[in-house]
C-alpha atoms as a PDB file:
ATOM      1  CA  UNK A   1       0.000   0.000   0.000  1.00  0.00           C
ATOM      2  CA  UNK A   2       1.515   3.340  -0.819  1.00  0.00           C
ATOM      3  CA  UNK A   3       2.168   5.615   1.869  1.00  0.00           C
ATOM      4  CA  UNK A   4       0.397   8.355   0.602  1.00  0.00           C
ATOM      5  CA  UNK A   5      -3.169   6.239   0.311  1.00  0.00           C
ATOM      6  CA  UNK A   6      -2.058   5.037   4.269  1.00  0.00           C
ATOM      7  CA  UNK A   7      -1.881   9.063   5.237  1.00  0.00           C
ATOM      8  CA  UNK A   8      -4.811   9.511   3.469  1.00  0.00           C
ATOM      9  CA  UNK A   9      -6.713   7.164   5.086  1.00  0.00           C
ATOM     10  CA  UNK A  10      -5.666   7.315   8.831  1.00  0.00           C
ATOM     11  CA  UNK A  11      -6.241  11.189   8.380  1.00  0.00           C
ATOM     12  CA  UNK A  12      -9.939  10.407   7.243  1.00  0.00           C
ATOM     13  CA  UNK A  13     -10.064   7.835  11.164  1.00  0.00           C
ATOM     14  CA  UNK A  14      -8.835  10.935  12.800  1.00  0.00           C
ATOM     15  CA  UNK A  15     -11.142  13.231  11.318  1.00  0.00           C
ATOM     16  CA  UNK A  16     -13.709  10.582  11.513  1.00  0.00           C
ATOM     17  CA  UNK A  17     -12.832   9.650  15.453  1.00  0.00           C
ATOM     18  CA  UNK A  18     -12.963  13.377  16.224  1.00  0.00           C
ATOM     19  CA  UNK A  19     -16.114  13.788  14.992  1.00  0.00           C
ATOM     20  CA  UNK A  20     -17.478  11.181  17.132  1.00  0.00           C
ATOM     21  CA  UNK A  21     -16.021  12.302  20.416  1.00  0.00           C
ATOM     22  CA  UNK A  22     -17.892  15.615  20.031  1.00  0.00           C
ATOM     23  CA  UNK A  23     -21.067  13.748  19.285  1.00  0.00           C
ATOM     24  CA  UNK A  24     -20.306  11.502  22.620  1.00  0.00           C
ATOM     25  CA  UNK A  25     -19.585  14.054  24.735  1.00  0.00           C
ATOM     26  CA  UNK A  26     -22.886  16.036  23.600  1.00  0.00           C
ATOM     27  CA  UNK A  27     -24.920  13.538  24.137  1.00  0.00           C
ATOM     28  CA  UNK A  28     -23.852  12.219  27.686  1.00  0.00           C
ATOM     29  CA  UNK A  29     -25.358  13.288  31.179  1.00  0.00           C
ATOM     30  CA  UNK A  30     -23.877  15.718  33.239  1.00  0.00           C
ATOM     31  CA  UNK A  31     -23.021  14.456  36.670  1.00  0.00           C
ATOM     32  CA  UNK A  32     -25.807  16.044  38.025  1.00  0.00           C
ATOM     33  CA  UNK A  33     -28.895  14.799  35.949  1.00  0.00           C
ATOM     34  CA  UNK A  34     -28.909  11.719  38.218  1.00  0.00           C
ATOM     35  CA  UNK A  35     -30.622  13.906  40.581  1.00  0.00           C
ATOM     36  CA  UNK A  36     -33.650  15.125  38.240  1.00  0.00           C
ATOM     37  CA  UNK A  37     -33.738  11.510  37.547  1.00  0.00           C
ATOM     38  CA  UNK A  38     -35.159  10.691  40.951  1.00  0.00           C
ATOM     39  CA  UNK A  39     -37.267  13.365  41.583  1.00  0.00           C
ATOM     40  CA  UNK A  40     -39.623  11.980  38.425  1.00  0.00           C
ATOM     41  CA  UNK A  41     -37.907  11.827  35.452  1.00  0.00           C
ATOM     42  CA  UNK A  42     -38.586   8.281  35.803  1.00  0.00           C
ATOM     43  CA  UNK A  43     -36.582   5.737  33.115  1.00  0.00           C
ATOM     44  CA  UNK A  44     -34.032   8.558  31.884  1.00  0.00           C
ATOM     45  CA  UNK A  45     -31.594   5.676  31.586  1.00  0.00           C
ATOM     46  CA  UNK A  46     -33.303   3.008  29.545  1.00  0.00           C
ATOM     47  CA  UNK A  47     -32.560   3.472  26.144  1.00  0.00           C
ATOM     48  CA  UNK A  48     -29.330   1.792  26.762  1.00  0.00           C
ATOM     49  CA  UNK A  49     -29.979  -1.182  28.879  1.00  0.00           C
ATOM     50  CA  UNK A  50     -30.298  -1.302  32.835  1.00  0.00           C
ATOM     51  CA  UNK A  51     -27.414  -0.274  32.969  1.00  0.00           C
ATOM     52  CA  UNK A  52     -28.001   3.249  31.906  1.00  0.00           C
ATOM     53  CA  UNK A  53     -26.303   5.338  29.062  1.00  0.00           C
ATOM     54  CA  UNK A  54     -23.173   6.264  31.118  1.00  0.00           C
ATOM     55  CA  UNK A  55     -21.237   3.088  31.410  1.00  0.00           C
ATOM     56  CA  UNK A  56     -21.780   2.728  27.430  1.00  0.00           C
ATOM     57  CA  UNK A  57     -21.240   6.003  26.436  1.00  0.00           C
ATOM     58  CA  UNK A  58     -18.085   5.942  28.780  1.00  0.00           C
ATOM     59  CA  UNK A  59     -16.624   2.748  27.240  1.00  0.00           C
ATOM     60  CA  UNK A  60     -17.722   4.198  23.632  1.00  0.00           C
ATOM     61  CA  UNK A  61     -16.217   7.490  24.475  1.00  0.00           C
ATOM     62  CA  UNK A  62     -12.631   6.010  25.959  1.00  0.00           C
ATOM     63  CA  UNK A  63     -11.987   3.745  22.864  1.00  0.00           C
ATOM     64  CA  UNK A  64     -12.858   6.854  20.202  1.00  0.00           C
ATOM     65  CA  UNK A  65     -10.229   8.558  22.271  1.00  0.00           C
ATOM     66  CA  UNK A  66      -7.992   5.994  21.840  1.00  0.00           C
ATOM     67  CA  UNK A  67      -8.180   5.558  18.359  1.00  0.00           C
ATOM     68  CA  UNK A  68      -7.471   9.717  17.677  1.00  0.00           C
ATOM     69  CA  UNK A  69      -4.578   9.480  20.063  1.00  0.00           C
ATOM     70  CA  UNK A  70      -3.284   6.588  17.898  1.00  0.00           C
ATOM     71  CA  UNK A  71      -4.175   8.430  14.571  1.00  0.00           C
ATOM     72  CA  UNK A  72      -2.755  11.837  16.128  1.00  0.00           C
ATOM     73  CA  UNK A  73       0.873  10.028  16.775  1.00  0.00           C
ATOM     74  CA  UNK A  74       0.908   8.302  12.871  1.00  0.00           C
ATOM     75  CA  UNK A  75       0.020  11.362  11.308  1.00  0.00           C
ATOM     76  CA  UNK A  76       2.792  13.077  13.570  1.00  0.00           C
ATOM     77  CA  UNK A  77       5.166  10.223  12.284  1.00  0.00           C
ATOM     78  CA  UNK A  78       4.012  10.930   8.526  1.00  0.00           C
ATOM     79  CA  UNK A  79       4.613  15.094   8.975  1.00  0.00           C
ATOM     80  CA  UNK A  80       8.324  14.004  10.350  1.00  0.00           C
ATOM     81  CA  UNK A  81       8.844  11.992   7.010  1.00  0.00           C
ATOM     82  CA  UNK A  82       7.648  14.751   4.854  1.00  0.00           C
ATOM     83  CA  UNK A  83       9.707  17.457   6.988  1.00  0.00           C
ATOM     84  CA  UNK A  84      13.142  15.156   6.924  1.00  0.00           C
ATOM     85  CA  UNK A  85      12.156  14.586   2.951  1.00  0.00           C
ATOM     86  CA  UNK A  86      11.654  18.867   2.497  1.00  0.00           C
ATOM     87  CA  UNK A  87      14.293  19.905   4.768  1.00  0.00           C
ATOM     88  CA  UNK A  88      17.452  20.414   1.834  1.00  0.00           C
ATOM     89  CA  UNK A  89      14.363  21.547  -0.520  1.00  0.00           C
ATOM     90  CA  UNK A  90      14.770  24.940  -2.060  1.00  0.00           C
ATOM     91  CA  UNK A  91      17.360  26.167   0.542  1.00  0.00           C
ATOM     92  CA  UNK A  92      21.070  27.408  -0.725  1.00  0.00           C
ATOM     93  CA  UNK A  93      23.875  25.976   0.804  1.00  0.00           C
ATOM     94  CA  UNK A  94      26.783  28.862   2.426  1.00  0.00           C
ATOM     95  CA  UNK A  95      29.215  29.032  -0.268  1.00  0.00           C
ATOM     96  CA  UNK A  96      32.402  29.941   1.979  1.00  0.00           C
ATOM     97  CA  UNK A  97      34.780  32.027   0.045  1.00  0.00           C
ATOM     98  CA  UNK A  98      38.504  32.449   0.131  1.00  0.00           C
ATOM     99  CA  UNK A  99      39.924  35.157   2.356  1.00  0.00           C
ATOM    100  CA  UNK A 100      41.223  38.034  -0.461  1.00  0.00           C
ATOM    101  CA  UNK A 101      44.996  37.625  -1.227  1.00  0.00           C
ATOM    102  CA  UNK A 102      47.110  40.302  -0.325  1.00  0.00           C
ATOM    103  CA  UNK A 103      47.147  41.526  -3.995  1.00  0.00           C
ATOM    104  CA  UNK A 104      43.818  42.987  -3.534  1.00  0.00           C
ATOM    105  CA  UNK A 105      44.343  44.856  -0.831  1.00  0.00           C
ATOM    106  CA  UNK A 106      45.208  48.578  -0.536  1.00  0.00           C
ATOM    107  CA  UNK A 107      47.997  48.730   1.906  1.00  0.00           C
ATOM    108  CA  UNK A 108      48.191  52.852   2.149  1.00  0.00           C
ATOM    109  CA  UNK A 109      44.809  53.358   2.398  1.00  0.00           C
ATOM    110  CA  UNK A 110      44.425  54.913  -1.271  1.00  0.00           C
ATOM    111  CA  UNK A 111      41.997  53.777  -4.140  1.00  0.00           C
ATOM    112  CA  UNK A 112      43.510  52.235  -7.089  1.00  0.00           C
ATOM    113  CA  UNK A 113      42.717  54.146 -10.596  1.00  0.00           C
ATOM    114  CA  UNK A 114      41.290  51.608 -12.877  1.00  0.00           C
ATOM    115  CA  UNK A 115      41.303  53.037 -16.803  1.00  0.00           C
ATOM    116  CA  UNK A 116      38.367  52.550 -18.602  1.00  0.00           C
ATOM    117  CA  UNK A 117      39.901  52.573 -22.161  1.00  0.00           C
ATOM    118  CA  UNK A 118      38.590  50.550 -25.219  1.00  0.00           C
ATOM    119  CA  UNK A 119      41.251  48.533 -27.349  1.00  0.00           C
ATOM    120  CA  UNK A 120      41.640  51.538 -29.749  1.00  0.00           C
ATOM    121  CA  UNK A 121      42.765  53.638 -26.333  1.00  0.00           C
ATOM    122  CA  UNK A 122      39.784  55.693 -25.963  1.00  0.00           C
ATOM    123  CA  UNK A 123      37.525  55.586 -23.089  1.00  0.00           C
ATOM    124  CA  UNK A 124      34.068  54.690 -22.601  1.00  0.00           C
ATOM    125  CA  UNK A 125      33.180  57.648 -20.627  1.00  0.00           C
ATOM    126  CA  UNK A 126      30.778  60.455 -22.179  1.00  0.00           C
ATOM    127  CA  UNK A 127      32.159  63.604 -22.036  1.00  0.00           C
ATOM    128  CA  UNK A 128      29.728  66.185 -20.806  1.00  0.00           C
END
């Protein structure tokens, strides 16, 4: 299986598993609707068994967690690939250069005259 269809598809599981654990999480009780529950409510916590909604949505809610921290640390593993794959990408090397000989330098501090002159001897520059 290529790697990029294996990305692909444990992104779509994370999105997926996401999804799901704000779903869970909206639908469950708060920790105090017991309480309403025995002043008449009545069977609040039948639809899931006689058990009541929390243990299942608990278990439900733990393993969807699960699964997006296990998606979360692949798709972490997949963006280190990529960034060790783009990290020479694009970006110049430093080019060290050779300290100048002492030919080029100016030892008294003057500027050398360079003469602008065209193989017949005369110079480029306009007069004005």
């Amino acid at each position: 299986m290529d790697l990029q269809i294996l990305e692909t598809l444990i992104l779509v599981v994370h999105v997926a598993a996401a999804l799901a654990i704000i779903g869970l999480v909206l639908i469950q009780q708060g920790r105090g609707a017991e309480m309403g529950a025995g002043f008449g409510s009545g069977a609040s916590g039948t639809v899931f068994g006689s058990s009541g909604s929390g243990n299942f949505l608990t278990r439900t809610t733990t393993t969807i967690a699960i699964a997006f921290f296990v998606t979360s640390f692949a798709l972490a593993f997949f963006a280190k690939q990529h960034s060790l794959a783009a990290r020479d990408v694009g970006i110049p090397s430093v080019v060290q250069t050779a300290p100048a000989s002492e030919n080029t330098a100016v030892d008294d501090g003057e500027v050398p005259v360079v003469e602008a002159t065209t193989p017949e001897g005369e110079s480029e520059i306009p007069e004005q």
